[in-house]
Protein backbone atom coordinates (compact mmCIF):
# COMPACT_ATOMS: atom_id res chain seq x y z
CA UNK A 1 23.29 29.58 -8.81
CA UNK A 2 22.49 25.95 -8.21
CA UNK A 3 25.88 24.04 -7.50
CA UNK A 4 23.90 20.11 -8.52
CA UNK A 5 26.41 18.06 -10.86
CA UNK A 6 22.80 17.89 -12.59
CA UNK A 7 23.06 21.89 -13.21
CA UNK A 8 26.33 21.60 -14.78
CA UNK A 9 25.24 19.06 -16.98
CA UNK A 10 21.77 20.91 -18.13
CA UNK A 11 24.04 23.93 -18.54
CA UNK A 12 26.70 22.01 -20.64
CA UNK A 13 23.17 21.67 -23.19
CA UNK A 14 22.12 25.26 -23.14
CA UNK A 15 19.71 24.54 -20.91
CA UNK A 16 19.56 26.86 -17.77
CA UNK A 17 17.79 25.42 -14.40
CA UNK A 18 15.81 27.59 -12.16
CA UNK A 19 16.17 26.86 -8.40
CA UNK A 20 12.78 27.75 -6.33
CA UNK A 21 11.76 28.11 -2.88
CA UNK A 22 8.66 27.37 -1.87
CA UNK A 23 6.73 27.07 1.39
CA UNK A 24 3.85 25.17 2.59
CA UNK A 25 2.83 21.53 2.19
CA UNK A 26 5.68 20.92 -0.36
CA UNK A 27 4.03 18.31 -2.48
CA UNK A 28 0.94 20.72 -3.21
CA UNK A 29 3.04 24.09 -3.52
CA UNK A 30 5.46 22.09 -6.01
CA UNK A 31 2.08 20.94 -8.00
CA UNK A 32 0.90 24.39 -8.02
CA UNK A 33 4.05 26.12 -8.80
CA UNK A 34 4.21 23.59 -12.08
CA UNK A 35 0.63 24.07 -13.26
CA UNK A 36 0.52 28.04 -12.54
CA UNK A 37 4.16 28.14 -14.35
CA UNK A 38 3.30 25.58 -16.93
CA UNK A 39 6.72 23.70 -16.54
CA UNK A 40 7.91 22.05 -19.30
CA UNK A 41 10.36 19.56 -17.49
CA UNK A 42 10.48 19.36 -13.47
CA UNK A 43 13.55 18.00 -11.31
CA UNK A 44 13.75 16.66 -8.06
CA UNK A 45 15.88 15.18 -5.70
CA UNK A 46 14.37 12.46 -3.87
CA UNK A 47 15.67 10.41 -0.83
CA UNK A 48 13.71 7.75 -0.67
CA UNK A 49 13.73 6.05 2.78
CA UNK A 50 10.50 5.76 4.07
CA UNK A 51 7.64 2.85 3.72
CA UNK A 52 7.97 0.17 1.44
CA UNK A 53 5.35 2.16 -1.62
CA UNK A 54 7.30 5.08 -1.57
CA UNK A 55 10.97 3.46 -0.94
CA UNK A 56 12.62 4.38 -4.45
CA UNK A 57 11.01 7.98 -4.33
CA UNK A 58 10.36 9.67 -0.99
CA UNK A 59 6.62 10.77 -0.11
CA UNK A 60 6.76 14.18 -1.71
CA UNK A 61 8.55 13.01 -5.15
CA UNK A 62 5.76 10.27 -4.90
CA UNK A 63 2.37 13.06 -4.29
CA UNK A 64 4.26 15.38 -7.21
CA UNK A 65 4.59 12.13 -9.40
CA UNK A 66 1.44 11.08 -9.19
CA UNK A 67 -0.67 14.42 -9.46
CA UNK A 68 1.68 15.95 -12.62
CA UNK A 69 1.09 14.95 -16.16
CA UNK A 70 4.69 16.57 -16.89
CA UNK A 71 7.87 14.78 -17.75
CA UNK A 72 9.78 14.82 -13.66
CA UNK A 73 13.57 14.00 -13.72
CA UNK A 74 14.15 12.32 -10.38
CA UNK A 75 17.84 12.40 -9.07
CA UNK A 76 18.26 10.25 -5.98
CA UNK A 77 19.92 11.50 -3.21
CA UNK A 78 22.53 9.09 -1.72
């Protein structure tokens, strides 16, 4: 069971979130998990500390952003 405040919250709505492994490059095995699963909603936790493009998201949230046309719910890690 995922222990996120976030899951709590989704749960307090009826809605129940789905934690997933996956491995490989994660920003293509995230992609491909969301097409082959047809995702209605995604979240991620992103951290956000890298170059200046990619400082509010993190490189992977940033690749999965970009190459999704689904609504993403980004929770920043602190």
């Amino acid at each position: 069971m995922i222990s996120h405040p976030i899951a709590s919250a989704l749960r307090d709505i009826s809605i129940e979130p789905k934690e997933v492994f996956l491995e490989g490059e994660a920003a293509k095995e995230i992609e491909k998990y969301a097409k082959d699963k047809r995702l209605d909603l995604l979240i991620m936790a992103s951290h956000g500390h890298h170059r200046f493009d990619v400082s509010l998201l993190g490189t992977t949230t940033y690749k999965v952003v970009e190459s999704l046309d689904i609504p993403i719910l980004i929770i920043h890690n602190d």
